[in-house]
PDB file of N, CA and C in Angstrom:
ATOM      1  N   UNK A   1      -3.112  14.863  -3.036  1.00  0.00           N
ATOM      2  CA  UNK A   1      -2.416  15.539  -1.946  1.00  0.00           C
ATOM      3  C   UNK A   1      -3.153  16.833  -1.587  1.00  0.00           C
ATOM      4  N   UNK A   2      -3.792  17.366  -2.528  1.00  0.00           N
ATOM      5  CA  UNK A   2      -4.486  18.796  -2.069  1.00  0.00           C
ATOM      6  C   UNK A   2      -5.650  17.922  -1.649  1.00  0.00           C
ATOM      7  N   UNK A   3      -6.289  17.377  -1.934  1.00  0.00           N
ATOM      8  CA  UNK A   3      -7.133  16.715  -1.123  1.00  0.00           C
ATOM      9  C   UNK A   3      -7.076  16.548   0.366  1.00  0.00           C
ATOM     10  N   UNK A   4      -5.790  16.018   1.011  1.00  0.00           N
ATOM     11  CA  UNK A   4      -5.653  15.552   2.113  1.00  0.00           C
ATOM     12  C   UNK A   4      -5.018  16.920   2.405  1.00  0.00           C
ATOM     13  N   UNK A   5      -4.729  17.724   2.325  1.00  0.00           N
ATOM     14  CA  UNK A   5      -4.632  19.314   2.853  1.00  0.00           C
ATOM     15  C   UNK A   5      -5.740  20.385   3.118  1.00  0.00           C
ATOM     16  N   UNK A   6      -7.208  19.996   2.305  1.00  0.00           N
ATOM     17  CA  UNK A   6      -7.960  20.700   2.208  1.00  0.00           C
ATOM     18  C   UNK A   6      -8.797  19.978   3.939  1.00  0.00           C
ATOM     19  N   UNK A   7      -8.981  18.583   3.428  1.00  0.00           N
ATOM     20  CA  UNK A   7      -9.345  17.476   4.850  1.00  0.00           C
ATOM     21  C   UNK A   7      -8.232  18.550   5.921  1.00  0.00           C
ATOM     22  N   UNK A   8      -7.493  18.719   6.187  1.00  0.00           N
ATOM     23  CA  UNK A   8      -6.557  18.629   7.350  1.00  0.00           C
ATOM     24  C   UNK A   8      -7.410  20.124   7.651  1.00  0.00           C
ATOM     25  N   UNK A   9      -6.996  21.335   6.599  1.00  0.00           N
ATOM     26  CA  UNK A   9      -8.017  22.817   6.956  1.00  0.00           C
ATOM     27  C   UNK A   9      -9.135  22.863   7.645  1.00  0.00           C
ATOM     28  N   UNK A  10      -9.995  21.335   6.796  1.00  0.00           N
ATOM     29  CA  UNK A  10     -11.256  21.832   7.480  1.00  0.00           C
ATOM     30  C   UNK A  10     -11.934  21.016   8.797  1.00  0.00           C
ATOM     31  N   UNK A  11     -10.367  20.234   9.384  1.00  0.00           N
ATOM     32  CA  UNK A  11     -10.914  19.505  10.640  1.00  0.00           C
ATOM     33  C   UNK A  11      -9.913  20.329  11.588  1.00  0.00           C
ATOM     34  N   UNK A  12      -9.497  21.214  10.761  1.00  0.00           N
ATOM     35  CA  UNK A  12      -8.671  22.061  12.260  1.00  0.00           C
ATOM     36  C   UNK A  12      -7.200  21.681  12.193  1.00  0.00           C
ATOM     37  N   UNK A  13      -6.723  21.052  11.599  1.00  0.00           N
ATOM     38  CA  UNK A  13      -5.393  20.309  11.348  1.00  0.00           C
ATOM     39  C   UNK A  13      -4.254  21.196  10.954  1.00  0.00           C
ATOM     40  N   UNK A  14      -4.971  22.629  10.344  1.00  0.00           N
ATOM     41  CA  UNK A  14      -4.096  23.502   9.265  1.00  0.00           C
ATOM     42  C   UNK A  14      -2.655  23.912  10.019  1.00  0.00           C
ATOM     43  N   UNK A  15      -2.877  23.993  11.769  1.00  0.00           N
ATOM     44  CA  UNK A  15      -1.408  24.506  12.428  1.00  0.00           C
ATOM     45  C   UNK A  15      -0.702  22.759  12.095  1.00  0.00           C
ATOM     46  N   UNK A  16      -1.461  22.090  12.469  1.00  0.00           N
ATOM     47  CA  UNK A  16       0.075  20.763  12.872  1.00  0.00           C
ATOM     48  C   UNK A  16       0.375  20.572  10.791  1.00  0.00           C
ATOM     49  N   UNK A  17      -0.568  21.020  10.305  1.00  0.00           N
ATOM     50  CA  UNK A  17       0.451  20.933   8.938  1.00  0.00           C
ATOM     51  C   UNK A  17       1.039  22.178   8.670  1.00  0.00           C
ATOM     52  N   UNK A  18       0.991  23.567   9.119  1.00  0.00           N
ATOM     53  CA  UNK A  18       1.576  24.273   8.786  1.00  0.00           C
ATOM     54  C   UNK A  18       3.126  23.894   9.888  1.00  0.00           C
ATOM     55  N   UNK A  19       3.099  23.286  10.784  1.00  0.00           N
ATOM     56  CA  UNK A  19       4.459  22.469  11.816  1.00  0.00           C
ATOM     57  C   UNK A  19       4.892  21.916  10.770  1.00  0.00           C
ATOM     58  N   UNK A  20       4.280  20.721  10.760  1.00  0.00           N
ATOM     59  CA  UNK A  20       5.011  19.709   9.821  1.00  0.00           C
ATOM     60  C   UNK A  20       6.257  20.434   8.163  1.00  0.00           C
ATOM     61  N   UNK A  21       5.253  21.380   7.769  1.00  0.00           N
ATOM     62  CA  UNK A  21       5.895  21.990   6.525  1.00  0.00           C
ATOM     63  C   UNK A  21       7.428  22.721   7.288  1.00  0.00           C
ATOM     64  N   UNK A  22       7.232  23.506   7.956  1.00  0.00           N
ATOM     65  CA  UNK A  22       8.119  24.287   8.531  1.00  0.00           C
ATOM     66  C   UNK A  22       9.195  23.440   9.342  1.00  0.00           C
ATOM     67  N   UNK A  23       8.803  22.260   9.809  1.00  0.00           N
ATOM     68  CA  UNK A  23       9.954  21.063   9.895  1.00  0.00           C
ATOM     69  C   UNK A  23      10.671  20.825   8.936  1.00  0.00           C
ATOM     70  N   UNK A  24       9.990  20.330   7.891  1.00  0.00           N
ATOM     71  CA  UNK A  24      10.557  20.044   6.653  1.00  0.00           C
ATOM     72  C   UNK A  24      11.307  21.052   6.244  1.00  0.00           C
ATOM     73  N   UNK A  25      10.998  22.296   6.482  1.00  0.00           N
ATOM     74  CA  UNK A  25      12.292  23.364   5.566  1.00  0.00           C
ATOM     75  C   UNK A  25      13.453  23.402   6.432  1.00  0.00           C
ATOM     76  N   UNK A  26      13.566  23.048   8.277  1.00  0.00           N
ATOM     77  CA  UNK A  26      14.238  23.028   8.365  1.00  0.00           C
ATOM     78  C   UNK A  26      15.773  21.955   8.559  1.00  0.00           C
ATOM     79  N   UNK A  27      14.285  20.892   8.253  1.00  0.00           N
ATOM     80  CA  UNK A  27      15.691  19.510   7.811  1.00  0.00           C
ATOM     81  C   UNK A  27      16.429  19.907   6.347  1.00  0.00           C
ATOM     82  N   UNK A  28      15.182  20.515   5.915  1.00  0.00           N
ATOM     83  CA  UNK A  28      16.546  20.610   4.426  1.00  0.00           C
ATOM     84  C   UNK A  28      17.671  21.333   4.184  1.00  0.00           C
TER      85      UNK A  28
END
Protein backbone atom coordinates (compact mmCIF):
# COMPACT_ATOMS: atom_id res chain seq x y z
CA UNK A 1 0.00 0.00 0.00
CA UNK A 2 2.86 2.54 0.56
CA UNK A 3 3.95 1.45 -2.58
CA UNK A 4 0.89 2.45 -4.49
CA UNK A 5 0.96 5.91 -2.53
CA UNK A 6 4.47 6.64 -3.25
CA UNK A 7 3.38 5.64 -7.39
CA UNK A 8 0.33 8.06 -6.93
CA UNK A 9 3.11 11.18 -5.38
CA UNK A 10 5.24 10.71 -8.02
CA UNK A 11 2.78 10.75 -11.10
CA UNK A 12 1.04 13.76 -9.65
CA UNK A 13 -1.86 11.80 -8.10
CA UNK A 14 -0.95 13.10 -4.40
CA UNK A 15 -4.26 15.80 -4.51
CA UNK A 16 -6.94 13.06 -5.85
CA UNK A 17 -5.44 10.84 -2.95
CA UNK A 18 -5.20 13.42 -0.55
CA UNK A 19 -9.55 13.78 -1.87
CA UNK A 20 -10.03 10.38 -1.62
CA UNK A 21 -8.55 10.22 2.21
CA UNK A 22 -10.53 13.26 3.26
CA UNK A 23 -13.73 11.49 1.76
CA UNK A 24 -13.13 8.73 3.74
CA UNK A 25 -12.99 10.73 7.08
CA UNK A 26 -15.96 12.14 6.13
CA UNK A 27 -18.09 8.99 5.55
CA UNK A 28 -16.93 7.83 8.82
Amino acid sequence: KAFSLAKSASTGDSKSFFVRQTNKKILE
